[in-house]
N, C-alpha and C. Protein backbone atom coordinates (compact mmCIF):
# COMPACT_ATOMS: atom_id res chain seq x y z
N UNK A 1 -9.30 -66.54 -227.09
CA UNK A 1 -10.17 -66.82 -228.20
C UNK A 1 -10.97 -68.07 -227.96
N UNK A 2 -11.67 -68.56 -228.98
CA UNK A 2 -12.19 -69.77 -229.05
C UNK A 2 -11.28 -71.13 -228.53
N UNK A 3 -10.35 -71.37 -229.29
CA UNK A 3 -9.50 -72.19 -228.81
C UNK A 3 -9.20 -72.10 -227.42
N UNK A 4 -9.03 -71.05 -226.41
CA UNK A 4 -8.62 -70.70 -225.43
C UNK A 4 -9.64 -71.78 -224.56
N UNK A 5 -10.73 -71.29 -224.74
CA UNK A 5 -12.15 -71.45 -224.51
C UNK A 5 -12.57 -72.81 -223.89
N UNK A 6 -11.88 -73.39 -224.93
CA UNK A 6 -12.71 -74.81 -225.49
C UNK A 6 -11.71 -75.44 -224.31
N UNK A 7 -10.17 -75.03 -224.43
CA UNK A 7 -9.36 -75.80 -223.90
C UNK A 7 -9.36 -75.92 -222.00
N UNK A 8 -9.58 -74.71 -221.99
CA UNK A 8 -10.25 -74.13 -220.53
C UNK A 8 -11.41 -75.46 -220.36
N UNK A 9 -12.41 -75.27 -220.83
CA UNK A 9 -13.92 -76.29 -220.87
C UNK A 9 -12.89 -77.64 -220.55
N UNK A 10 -12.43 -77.96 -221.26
CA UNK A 10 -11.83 -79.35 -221.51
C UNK A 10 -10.85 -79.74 -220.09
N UNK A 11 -10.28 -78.40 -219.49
CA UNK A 11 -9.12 -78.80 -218.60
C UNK A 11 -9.98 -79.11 -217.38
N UNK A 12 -11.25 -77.97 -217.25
CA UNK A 12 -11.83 -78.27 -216.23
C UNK A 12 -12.89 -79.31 -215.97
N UNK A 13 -13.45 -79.81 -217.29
CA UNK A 13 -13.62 -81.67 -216.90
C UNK A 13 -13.09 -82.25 -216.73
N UNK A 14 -12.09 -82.32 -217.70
CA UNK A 14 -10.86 -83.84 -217.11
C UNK A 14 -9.98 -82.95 -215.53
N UNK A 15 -10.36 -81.77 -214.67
CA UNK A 15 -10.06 -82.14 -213.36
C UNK A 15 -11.43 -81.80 -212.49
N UNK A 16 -12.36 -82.23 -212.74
CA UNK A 16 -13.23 -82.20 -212.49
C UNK A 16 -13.37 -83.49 -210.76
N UNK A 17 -14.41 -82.94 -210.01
CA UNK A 17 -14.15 -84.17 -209.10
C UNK A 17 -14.92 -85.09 -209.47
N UNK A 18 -15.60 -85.32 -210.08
CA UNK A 18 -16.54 -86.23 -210.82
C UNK A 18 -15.84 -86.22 -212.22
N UNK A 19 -14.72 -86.22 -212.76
CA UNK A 19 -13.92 -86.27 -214.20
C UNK A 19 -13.60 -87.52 -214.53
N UNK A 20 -12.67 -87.69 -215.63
CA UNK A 20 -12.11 -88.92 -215.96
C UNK A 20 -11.19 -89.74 -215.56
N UNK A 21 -10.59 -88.64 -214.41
CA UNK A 21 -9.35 -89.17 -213.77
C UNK A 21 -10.04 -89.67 -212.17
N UNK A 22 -11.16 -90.22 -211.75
CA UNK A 22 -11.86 -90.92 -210.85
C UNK A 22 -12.57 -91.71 -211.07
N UNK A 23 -12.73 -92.41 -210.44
CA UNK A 23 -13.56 -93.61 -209.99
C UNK A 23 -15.15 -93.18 -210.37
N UNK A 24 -15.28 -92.20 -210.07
CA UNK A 24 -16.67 -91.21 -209.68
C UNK A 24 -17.25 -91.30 -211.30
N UNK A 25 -16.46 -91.40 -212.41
CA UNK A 25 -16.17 -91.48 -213.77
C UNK A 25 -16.36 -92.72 -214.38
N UNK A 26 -15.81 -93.08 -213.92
CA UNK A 26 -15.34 -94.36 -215.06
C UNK A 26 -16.32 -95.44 -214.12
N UNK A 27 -16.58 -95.40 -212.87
CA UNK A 27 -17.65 -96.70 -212.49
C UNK A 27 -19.42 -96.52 -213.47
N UNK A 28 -19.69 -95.02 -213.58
CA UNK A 28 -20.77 -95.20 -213.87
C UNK A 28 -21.13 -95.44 -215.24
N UNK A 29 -19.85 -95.22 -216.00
CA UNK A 29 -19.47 -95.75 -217.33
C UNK A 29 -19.45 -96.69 -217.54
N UNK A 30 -18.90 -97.70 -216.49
CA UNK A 30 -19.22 -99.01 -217.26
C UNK A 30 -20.28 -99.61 -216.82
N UNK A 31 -21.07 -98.88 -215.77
CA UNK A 31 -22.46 -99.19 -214.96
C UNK A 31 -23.26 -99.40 -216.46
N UNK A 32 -23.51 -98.56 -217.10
CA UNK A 32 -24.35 -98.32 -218.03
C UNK A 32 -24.48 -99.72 -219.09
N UNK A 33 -23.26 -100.88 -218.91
CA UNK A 33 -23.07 -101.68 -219.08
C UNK A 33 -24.66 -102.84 -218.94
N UNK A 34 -24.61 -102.33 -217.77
CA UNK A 34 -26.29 -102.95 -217.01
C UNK A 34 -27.40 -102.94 -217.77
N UNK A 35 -27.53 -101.43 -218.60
CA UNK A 35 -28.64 -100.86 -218.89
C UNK A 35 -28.83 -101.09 -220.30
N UNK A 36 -27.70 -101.02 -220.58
CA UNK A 36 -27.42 -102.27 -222.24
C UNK A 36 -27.29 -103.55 -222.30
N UNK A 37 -27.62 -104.00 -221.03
CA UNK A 37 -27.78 -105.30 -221.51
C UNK A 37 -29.17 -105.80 -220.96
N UNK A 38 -29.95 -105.01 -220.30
CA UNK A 38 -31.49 -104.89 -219.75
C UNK A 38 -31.81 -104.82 -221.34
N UNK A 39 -31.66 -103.81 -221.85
CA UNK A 39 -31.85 -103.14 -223.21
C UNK A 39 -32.01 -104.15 -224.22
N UNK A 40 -30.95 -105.01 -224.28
CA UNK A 40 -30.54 -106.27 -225.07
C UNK A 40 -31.59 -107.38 -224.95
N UNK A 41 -32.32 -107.36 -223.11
CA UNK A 41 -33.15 -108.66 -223.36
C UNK A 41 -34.37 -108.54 -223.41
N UNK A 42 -34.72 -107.48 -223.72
CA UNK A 42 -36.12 -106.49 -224.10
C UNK A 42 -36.96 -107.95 -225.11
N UNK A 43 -35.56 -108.55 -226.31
CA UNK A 43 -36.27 -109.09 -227.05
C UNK A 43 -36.17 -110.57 -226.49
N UNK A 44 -35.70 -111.02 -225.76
CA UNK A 44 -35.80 -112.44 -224.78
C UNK A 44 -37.16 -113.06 -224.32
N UNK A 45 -37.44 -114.07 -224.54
CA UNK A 45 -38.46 -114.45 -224.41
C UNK A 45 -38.56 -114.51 -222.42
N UNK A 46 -39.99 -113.89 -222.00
CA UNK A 46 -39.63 -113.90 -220.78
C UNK A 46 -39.87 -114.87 -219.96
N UNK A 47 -40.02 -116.10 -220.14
CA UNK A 47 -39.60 -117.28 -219.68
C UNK A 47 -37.82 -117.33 -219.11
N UNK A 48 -36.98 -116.42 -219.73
CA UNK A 48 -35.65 -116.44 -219.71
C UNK A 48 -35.29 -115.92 -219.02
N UNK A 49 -35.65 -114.96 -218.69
CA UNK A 49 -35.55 -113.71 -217.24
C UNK A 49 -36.04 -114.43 -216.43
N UNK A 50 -34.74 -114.14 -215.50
CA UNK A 50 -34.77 -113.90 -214.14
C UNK A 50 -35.13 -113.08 -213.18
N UNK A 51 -36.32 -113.64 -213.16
CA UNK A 51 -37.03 -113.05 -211.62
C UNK A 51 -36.06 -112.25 -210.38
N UNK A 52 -35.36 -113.17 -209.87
CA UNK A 52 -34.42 -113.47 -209.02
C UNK A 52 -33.29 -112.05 -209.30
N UNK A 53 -32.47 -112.62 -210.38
CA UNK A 53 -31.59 -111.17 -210.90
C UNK A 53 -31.97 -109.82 -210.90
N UNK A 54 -33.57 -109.84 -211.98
CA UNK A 54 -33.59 -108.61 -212.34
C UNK A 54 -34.40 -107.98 -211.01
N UNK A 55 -34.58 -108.89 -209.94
CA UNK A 55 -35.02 -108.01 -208.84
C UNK A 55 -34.18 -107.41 -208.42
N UNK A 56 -33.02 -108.27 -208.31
CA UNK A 56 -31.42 -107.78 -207.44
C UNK A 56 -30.90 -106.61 -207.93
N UNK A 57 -31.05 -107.02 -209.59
CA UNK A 57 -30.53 -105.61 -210.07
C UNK A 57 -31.65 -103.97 -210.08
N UNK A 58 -32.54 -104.28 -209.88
CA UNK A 58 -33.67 -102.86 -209.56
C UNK A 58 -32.71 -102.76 -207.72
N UNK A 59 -33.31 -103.60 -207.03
CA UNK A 59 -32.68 -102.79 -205.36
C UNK A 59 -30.78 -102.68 -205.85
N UNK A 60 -29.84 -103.22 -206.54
CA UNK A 60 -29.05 -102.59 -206.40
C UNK A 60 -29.14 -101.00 -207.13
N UNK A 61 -29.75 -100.71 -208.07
CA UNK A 61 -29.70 -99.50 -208.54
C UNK A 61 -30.38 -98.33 -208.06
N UNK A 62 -31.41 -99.13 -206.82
CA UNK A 62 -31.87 -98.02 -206.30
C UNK A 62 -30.98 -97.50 -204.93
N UNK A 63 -29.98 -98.47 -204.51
CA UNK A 63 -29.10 -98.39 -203.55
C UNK A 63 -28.38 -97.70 -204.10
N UNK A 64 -27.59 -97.42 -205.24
CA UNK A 64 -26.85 -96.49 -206.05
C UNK A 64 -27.45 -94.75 -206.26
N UNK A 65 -28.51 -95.23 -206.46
CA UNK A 65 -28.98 -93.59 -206.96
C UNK A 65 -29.30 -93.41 -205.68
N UNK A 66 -29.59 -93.50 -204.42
CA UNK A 66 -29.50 -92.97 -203.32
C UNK A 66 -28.10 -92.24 -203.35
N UNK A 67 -26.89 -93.28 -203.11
CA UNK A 67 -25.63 -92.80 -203.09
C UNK A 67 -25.11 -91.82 -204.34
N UNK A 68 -25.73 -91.94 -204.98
CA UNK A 68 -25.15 -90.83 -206.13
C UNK A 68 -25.73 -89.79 -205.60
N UNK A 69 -26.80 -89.16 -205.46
CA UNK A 69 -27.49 -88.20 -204.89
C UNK A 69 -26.80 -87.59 -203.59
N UNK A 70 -26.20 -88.86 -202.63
CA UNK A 70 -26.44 -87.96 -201.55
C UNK A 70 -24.67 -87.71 -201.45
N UNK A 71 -23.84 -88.10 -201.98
CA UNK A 71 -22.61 -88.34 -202.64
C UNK A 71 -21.99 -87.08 -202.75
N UNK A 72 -21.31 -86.16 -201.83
CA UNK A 72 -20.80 -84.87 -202.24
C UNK A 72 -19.42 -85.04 -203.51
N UNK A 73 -19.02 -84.44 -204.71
CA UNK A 73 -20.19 -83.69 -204.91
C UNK A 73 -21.15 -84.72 -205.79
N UNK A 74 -22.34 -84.36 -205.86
CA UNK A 74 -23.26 -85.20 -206.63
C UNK A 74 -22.94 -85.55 -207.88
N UNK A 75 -23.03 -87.21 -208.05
CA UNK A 75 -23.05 -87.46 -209.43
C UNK A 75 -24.11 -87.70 -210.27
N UNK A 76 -24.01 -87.07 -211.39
CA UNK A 76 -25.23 -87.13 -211.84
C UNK A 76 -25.50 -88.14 -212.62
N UNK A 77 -23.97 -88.48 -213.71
CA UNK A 77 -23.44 -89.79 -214.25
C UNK A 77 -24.30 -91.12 -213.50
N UNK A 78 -24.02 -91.38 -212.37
CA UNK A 78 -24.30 -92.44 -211.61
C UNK A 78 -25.74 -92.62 -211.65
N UNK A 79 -25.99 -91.52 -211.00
CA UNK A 79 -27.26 -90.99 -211.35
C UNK A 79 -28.51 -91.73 -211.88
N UNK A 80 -28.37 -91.23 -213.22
CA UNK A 80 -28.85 -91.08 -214.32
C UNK A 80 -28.80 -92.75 -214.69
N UNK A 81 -27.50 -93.09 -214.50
CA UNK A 81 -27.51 -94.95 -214.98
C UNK A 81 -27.87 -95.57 -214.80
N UNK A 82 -28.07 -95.12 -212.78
CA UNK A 82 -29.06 -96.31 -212.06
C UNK A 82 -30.83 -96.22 -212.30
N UNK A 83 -30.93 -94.55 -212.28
CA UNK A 83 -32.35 -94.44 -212.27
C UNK A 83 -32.65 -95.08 -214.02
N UNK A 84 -31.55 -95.26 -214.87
CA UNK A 84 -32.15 -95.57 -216.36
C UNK A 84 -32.02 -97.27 -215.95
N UNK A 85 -31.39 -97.74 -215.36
CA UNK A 85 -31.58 -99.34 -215.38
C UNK A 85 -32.47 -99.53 -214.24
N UNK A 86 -33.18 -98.78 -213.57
CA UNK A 86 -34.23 -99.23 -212.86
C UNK A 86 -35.75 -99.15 -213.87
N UNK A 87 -35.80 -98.30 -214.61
CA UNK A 87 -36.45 -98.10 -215.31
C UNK A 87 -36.29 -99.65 -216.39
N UNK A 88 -35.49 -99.95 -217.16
CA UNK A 88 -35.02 -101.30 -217.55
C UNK A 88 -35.66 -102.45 -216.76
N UNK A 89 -35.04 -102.52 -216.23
CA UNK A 89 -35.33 -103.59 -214.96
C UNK A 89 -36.21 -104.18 -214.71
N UNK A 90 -37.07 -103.10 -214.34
CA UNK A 90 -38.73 -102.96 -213.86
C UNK A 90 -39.81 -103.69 -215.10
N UNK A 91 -39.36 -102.95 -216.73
CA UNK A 91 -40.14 -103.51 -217.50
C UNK A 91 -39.51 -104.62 -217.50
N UNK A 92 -38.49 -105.50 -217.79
CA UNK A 92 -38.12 -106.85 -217.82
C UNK A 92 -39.03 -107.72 -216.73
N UNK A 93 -38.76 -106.82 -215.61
CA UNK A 93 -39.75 -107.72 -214.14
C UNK A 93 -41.40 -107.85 -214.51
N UNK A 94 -41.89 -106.55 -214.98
CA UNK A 94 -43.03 -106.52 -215.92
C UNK A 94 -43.49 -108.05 -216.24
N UNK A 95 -42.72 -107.64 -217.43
CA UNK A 95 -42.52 -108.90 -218.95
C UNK A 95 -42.45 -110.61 -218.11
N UNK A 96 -41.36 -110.47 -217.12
CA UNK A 96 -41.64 -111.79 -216.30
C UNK A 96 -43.35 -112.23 -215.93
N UNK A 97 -43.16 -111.17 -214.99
CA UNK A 97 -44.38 -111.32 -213.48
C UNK A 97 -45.86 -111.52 -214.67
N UNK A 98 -46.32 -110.76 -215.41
CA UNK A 98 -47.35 -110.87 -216.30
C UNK A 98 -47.23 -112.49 -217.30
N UNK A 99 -46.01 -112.74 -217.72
CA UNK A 99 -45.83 -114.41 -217.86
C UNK A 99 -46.13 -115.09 -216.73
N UNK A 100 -45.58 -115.09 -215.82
CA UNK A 100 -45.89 -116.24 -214.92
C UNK A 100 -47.32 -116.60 -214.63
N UNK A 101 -47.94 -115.19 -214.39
CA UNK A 101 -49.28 -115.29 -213.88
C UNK A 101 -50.07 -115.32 -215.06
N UNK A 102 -49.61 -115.41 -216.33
CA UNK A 102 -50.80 -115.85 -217.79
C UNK A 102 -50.58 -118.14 -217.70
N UNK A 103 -49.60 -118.09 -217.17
CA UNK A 103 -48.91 -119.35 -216.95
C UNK A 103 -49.87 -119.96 -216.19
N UNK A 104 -49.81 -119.46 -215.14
CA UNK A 104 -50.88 -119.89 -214.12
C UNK A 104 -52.39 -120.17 -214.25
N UNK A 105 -52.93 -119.72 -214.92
CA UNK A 105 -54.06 -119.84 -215.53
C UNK A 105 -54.49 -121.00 -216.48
């Protein structure tokens, strides 16, 4: 039945090779950590950002979503976190690089 169903669905994520019981799981979970807190300094004045960091953190996430991709089997989790905090990232670096150079002037 339904119940059968659901429980089936359920057994075969949590043993999933990308499930909850790996690494493959739970790193990109708290990755996302990154992307909420990119998220968070959206409203930071960008004098406050770091140049320096939020570069580090765009090449580490693009070093990640390589490896998630090429990562048998593929994660998509990982994925998805790095390509969303590169996306982050980038506008924060934005928000910098366009300060500095109104600065300059």
């Amino acid at each position: 039945g339904i119940k059968m169903s659901f429980a089936n669905k359920l057994a075969a994520f949590w043993n999933h090779p990308v499930g909850p019981k790996t690494t493959h799981f739970w790193g990109p979970v708290f990755n996302w950590g990154f992307v909420v807190a990119g998220m968070m300094d959206m409203d930071k004045p960008p004098e406050k950002i770091s140049r320096n960091m939020t570069f580090t953190l765009i090449l580490y996430s693009c070093m990640f979503s390589r490896f998630a991709w090429m990562v048998n089997p593929r994660n998509y989790l990982l994925l998805t976190c790095h390509l969303s905090n590169i996306v982050v990232q980038s506008k924060l670096l934005h928000r910098k690089l366009t300060y500095v150079q109104q600065e300059e002037k």
